[in-house]
N, C-alpha and C. Protein backbone atom coordinates (compact mmCIF):
# COMPACT_ATOMS: atom_id res chain seq x y z
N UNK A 1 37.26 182.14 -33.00
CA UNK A 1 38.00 183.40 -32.96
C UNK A 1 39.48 183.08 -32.82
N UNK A 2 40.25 183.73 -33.48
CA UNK A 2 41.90 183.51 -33.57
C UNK A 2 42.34 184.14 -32.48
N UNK A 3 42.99 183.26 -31.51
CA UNK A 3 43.74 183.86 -30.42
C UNK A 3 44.86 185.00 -30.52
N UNK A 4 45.34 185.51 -31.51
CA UNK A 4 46.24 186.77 -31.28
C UNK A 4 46.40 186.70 -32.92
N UNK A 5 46.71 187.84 -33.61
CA UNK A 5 46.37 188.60 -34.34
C UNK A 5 47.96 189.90 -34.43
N UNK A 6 48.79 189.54 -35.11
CA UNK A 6 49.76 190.36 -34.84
C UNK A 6 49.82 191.57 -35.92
N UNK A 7 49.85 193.14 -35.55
CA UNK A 7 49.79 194.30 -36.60
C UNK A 7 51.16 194.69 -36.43
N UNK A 8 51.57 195.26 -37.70
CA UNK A 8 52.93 196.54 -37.54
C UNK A 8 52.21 198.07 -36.73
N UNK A 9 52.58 198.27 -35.91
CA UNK A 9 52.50 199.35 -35.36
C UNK A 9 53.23 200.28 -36.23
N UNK A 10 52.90 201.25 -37.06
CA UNK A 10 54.48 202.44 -37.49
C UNK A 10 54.71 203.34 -36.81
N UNK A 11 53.66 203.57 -35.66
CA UNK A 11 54.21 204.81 -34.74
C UNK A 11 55.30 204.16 -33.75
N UNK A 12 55.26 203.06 -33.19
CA UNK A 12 56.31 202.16 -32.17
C UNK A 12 57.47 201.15 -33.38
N UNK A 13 57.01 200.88 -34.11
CA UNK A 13 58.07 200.84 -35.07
C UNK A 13 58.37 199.16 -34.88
N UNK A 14 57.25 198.25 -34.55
CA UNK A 14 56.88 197.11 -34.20
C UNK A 14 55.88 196.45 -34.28
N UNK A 15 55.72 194.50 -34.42
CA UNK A 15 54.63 194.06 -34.05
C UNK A 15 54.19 194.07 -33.12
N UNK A 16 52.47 194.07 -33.01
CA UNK A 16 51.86 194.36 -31.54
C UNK A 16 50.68 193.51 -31.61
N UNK A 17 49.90 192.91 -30.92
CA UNK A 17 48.57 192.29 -30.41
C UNK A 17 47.76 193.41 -31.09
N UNK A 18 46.91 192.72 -31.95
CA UNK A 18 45.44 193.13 -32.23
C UNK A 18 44.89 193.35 -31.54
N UNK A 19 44.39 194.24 -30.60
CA UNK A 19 43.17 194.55 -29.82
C UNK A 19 41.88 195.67 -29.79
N UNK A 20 41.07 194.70 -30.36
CA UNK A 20 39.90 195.86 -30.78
C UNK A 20 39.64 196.63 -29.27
N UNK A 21 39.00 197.33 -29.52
CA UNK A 21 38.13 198.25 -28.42
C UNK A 21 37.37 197.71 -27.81
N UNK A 22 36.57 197.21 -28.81
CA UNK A 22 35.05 196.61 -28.01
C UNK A 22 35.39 195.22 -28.47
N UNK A 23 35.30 194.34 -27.37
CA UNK A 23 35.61 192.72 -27.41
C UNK A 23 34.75 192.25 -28.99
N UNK A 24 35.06 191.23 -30.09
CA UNK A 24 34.68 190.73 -31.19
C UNK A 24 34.06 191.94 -31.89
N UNK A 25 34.52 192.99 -31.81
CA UNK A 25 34.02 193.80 -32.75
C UNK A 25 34.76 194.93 -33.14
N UNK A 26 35.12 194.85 -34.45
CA UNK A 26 36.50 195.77 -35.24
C UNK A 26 35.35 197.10 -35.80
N UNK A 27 35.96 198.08 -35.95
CA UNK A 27 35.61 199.37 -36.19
C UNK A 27 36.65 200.27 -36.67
N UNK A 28 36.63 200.08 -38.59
CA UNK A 28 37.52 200.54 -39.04
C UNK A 28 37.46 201.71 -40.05
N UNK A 29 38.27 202.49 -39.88
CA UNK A 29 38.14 204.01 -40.72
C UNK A 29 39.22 203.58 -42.12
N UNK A 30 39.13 203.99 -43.25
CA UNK A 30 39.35 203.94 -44.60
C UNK A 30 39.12 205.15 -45.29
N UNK A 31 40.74 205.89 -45.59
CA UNK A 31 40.35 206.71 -46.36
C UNK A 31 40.34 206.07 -47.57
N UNK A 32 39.37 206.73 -48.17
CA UNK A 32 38.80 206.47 -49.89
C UNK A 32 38.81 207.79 -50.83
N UNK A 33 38.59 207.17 -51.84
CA UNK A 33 39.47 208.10 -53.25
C UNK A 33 39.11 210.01 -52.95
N UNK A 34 39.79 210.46 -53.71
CA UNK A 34 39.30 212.07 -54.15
C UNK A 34 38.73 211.68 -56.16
N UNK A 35 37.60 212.17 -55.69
CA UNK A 35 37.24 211.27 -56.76
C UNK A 35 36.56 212.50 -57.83
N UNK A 36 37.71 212.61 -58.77
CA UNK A 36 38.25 213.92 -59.86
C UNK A 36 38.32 212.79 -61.01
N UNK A 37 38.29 211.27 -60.99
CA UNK A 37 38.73 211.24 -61.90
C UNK A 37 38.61 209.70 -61.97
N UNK A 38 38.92 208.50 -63.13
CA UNK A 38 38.36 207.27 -63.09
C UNK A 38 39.70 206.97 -61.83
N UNK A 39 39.70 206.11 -61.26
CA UNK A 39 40.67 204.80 -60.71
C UNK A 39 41.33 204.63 -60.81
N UNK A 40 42.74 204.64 -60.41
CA UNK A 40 44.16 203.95 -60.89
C UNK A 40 44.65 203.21 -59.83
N UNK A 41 45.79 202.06 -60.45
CA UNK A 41 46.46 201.13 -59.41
C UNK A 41 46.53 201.54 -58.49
N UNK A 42 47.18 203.27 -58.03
CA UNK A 42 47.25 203.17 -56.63
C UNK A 42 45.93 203.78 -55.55
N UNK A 43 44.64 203.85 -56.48
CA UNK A 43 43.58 204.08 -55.73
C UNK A 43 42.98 202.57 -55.47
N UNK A 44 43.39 201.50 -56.40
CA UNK A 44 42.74 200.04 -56.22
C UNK A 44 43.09 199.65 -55.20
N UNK A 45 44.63 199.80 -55.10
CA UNK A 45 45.57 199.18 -53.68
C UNK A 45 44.92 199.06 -52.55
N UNK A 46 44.51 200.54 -52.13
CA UNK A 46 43.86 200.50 -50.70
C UNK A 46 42.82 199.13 -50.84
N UNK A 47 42.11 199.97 -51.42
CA UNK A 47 40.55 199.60 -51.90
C UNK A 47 40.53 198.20 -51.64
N UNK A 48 41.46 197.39 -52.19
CA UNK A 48 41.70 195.21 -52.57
C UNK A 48 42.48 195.30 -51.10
N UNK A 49 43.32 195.88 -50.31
CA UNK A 49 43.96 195.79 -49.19
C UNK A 49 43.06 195.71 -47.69
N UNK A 50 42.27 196.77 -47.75
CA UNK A 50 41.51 196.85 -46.48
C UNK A 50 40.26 195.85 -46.83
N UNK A 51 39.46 195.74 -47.72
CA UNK A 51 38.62 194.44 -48.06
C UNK A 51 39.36 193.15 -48.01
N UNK A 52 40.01 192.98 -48.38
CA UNK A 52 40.58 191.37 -47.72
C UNK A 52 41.13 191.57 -46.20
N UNK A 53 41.67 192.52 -45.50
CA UNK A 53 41.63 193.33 -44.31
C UNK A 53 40.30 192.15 -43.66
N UNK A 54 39.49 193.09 -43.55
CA UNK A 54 38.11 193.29 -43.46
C UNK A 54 37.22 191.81 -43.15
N UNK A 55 37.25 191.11 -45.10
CA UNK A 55 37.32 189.68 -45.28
C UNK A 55 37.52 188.90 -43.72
N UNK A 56 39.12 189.04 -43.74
CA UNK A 56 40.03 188.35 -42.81
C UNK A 56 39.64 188.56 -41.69
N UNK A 57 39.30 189.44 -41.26
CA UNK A 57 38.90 189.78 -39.71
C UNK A 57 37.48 189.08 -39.52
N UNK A 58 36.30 189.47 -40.54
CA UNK A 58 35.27 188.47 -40.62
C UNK A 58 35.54 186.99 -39.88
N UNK A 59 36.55 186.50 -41.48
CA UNK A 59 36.36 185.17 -41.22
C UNK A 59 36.78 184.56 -40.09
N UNK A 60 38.11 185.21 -39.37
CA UNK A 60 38.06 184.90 -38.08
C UNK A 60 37.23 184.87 -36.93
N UNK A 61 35.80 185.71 -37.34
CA UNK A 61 34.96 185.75 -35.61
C UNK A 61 34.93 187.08 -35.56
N UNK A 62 34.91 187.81 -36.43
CA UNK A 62 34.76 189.40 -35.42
C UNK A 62 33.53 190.17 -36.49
N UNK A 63 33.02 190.63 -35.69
CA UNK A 63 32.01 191.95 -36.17
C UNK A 63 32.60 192.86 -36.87
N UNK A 64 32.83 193.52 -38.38
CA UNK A 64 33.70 194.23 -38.76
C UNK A 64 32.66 195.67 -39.20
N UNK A 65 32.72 196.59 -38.80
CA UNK A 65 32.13 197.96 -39.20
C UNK A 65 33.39 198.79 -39.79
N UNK A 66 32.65 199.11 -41.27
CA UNK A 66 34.26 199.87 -42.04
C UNK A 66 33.20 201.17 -42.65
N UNK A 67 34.01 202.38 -42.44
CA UNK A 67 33.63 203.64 -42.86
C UNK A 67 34.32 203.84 -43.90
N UNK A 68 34.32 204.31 -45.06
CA UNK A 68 35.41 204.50 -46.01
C UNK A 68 34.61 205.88 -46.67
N UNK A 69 35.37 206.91 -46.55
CA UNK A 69 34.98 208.71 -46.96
C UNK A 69 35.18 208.30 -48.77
N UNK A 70 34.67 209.35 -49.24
CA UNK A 70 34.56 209.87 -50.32
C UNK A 70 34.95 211.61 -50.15
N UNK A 71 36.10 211.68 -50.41
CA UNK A 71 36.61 212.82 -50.62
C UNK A 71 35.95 213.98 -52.18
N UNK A 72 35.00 214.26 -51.70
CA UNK A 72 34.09 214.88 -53.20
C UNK A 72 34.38 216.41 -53.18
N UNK A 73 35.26 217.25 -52.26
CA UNK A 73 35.55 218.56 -52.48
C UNK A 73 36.68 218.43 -51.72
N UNK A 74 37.29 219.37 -53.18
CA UNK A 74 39.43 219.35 -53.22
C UNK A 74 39.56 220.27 -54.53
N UNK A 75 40.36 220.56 -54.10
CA UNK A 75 40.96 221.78 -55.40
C UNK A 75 41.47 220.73 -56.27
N UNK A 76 41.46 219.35 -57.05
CA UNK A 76 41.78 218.56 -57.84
C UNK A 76 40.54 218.62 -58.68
N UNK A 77 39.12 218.60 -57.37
CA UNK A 77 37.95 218.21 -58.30
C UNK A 77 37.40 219.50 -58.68
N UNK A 78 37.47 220.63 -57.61
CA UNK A 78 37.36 222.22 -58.08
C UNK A 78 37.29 222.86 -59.69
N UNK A 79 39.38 222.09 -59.95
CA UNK A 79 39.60 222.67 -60.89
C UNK A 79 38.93 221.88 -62.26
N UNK A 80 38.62 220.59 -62.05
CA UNK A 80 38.33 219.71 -63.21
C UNK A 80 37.06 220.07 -63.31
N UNK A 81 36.10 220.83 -62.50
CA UNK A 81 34.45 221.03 -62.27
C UNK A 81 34.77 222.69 -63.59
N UNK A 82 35.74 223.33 -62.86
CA UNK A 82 36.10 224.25 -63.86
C UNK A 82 36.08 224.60 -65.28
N UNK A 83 37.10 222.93 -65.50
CA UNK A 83 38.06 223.44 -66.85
C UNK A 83 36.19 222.53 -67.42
N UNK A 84 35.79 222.08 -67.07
CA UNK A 84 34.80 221.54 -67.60
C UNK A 84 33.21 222.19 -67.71
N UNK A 85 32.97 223.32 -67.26
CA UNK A 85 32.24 224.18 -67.04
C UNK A 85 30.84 224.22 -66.06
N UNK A 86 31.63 222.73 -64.91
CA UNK A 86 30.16 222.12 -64.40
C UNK A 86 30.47 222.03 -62.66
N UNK A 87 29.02 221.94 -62.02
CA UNK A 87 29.66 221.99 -60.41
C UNK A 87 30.39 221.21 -60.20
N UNK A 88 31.06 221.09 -58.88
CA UNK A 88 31.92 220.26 -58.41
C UNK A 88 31.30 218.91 -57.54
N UNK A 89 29.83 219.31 -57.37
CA UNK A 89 29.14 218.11 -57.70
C UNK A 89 28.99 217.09 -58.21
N UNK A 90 28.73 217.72 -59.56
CA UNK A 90 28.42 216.82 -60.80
C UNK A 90 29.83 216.09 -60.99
N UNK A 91 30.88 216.39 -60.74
CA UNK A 91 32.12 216.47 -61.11
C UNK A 91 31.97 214.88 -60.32
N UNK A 92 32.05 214.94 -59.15
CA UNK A 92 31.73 214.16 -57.74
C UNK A 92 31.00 212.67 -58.22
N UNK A 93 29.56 212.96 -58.44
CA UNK A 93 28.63 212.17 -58.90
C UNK A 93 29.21 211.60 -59.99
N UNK A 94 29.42 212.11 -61.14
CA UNK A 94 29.94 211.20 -61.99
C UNK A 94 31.09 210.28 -61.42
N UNK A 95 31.88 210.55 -60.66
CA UNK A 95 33.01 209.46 -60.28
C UNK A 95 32.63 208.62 -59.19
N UNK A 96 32.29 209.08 -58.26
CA UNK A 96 31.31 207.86 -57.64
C UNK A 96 30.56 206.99 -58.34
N UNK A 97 29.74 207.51 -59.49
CA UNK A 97 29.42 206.21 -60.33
C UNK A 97 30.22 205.25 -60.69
N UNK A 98 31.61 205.78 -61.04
CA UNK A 98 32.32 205.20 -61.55
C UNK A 98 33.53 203.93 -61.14
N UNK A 99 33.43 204.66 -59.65
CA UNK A 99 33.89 203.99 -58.33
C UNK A 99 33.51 202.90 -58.05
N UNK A 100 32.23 202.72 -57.84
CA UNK A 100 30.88 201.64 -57.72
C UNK A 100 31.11 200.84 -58.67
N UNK A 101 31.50 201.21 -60.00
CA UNK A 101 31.63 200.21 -61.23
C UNK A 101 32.59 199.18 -60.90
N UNK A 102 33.93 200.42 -60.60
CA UNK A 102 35.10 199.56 -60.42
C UNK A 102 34.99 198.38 -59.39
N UNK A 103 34.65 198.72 -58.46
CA UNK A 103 34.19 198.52 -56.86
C UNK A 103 33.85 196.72 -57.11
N UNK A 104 32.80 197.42 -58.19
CA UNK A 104 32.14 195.78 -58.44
C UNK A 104 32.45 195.19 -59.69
N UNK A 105 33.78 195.51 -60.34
CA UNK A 105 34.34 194.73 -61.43
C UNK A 105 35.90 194.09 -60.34
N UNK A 106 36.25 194.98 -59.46
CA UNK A 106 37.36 194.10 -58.67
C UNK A 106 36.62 193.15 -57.48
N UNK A 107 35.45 193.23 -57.32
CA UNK A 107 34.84 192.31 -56.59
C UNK A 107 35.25 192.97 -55.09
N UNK A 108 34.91 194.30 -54.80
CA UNK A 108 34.99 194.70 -53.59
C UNK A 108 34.00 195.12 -52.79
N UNK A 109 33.80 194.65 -51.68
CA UNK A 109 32.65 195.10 -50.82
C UNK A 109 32.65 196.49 -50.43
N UNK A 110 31.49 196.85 -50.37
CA UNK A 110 31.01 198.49 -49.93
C UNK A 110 31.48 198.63 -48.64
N UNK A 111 31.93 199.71 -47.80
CA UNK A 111 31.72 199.89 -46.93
C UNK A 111 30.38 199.78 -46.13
N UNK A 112 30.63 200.27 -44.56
CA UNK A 112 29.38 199.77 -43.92
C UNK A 112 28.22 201.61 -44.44
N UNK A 113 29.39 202.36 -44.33
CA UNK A 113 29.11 203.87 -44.37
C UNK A 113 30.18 204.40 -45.66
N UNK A 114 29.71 205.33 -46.36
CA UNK A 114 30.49 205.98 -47.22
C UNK A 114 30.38 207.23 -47.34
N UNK A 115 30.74 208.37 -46.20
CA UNK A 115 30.73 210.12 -45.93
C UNK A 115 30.79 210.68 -47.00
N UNK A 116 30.30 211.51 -47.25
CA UNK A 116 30.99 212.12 -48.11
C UNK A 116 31.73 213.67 -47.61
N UNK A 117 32.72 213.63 -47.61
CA UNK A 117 33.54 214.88 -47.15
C UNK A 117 32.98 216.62 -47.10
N UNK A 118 32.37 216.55 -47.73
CA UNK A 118 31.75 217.34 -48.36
C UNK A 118 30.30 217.87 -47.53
N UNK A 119 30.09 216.98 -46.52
CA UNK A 119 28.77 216.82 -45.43
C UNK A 119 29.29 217.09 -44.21
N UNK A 120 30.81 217.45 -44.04
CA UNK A 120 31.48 217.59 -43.09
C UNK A 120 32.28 218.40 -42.37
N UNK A 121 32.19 219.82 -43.34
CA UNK A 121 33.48 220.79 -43.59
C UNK A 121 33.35 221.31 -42.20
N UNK A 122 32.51 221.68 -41.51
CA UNK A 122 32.27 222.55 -40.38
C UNK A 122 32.97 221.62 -39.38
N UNK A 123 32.56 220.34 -39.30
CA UNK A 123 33.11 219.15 -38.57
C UNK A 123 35.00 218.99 -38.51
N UNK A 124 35.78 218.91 -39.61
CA UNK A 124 36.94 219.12 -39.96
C UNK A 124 37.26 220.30 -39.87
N UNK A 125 37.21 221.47 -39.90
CA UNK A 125 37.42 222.94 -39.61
C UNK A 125 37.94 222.88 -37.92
N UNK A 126 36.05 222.77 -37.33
CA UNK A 126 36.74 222.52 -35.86
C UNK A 126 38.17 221.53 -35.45
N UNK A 127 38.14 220.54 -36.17
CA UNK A 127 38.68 219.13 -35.62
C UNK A 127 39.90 219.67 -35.74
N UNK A 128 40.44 220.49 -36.69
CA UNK A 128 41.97 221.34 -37.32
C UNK A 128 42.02 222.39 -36.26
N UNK A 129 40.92 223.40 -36.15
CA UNK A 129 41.17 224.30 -35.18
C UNK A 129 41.83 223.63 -33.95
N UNK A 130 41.35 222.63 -33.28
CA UNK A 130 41.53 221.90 -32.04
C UNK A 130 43.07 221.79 -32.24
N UNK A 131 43.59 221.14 -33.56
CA UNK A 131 44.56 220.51 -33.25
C UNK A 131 45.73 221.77 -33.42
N UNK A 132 45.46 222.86 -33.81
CA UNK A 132 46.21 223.88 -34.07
C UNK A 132 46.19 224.98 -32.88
């Protein structure tokens, strides 16, 4: 295990000590695409960033658990379910297929969990109410 581990903080506006929560074991949230549509550079970015992330934390010694959402309802995929005459489902499903393709033509590992947003609305409603 690597003795210290230095992150940019952007809320303190500095480097800081890595310190997981639970001793050798990382637990990481990843937002992932709104998925209206195939892949582009700046949906890969994350995607190749937090997997070598991830990788890295591995190979050092740590337990890594990564959640990464699937954003499958948005007025992006709404309107494309629209102009196309089909649910916003199907809309959904087809790009997650397509995700998976990419996923495994850039050689990226799955998350541990992959939500789909869409399984959650009541969950996020409250979570907004709270914060409002």
């Amino acid at each position: 295990m690597v003795e210290k581990i230095k992150i940019f903080d952007t809320l303190k506006g500095e480097l800081v000590n890595f310190e997981p929560l639970e001793k050798n074991h990382v637990r990481m949230y990843v937002c992932g695409p709104t998925i209206y549509n195939l892949i582009h550079v700046g949906n890969a970015r994350p995607m190749i960033v937090f997997d070598a992330f991830r990788r890295f934390l591995e190979y050092v010694g740590y337990k890594v658990t990564m959640v990464q959402n699937f954003t499958d309802i948005d007025d992006k995929i709404i309107n494309k379910a629209n102009e196309e005459g089909v649910s916003f489902e199907e809309i959904a499903e087809r790009y997650i297929v397509e995700y998976w393709k990419d996923s495994y033509y850039l050689r990226i590992r799955a998350a541990n969990y992959h939500p789909k947003t869409s399984n959650y609305v009541e969950e996020i409603i409250e979570f907004i109410e709270d914060l409002i």
